[in-house]
Protein backbone atom coordinates (compact mmCIF):
# COMPACT_ATOMS: atom_id res chain seq x y z
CA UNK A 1 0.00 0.00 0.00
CA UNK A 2 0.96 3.76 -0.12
CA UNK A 3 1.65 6.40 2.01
CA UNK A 4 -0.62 9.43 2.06
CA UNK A 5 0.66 12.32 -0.03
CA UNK A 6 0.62 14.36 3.65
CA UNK A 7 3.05 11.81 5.15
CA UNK A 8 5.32 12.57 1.75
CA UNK A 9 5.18 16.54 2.49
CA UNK A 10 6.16 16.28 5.66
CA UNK A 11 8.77 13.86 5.35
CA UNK A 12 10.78 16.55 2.59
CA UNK A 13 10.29 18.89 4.78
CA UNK A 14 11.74 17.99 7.72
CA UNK A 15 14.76 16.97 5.75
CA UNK A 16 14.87 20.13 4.22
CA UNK A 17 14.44 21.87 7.15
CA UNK A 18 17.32 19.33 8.52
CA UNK A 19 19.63 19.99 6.31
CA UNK A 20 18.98 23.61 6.83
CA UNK A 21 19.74 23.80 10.38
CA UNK A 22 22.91 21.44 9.44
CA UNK A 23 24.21 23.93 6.83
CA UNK A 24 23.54 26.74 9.34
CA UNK A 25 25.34 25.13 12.19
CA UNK A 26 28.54 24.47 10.05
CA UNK A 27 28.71 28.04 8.72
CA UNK A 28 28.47 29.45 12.36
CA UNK A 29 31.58 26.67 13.08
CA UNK A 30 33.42 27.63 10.28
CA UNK A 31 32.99 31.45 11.62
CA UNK A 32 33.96 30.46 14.79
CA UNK A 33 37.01 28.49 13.66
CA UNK A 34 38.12 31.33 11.06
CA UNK A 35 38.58 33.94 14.32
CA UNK A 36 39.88 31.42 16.97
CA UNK A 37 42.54 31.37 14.14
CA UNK A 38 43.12 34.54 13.55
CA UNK A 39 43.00 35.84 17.01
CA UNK A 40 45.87 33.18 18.07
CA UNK A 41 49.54 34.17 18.69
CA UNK A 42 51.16 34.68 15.46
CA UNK A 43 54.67 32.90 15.26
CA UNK A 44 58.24 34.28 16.19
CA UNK A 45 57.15 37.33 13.93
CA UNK A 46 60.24 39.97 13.24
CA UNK A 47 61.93 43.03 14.42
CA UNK A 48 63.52 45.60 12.98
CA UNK A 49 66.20 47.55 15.05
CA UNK A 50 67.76 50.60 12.70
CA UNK A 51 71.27 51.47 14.09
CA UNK A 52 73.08 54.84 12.78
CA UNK A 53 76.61 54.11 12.03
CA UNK A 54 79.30 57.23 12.29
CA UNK A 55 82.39 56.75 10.32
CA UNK A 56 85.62 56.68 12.50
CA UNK A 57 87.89 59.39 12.04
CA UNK A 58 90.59 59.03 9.31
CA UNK A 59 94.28 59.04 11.28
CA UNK A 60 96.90 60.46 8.69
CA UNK A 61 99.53 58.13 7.05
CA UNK A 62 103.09 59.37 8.33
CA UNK A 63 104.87 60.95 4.66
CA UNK A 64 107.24 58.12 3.94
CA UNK A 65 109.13 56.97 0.60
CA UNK A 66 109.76 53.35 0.06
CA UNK A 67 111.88 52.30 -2.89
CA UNK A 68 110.99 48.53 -4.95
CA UNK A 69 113.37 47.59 -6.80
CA UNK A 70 113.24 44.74 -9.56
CA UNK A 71 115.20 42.64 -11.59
CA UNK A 72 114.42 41.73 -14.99
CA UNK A 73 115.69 37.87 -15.08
């Protein structure tokens, strides 16, 4: 025998309405999991450290002649 066509109605319902809820609760997850993520401790991250290097002063090379001499062999 068959079902009644009200039985059928409500039966695609309720498993629309199911797989509603279902889609619903794993968006709100998803949201939640997305800012848990994002609002954890980010790794070792970086620093930047800018120094300002003077130049030491330039001592003066004593005057001083120095002779090479070479052989052509």
């Amino acid at each position: 025998m068959s079902r009644p066509p009200r039985a059928r109605r409500t039966s695609h319902a309720r498993r629309r309405l199911l797989v509603l809820a279902g889609l619903g609760i794993a968006f709100v997850l998803g949201i939640g999991l997305g800012e848990a993520l994002d609002d954890g401790p980010s790794g070792a991250g970086s620093q930047t450290i800018v120094r300002t290097l003077r130049p030491l002063p330039i001592t003066p090379l004593p005057p001083e002649t120095v002779t090479v001499t070479t052989s052509n062999r």
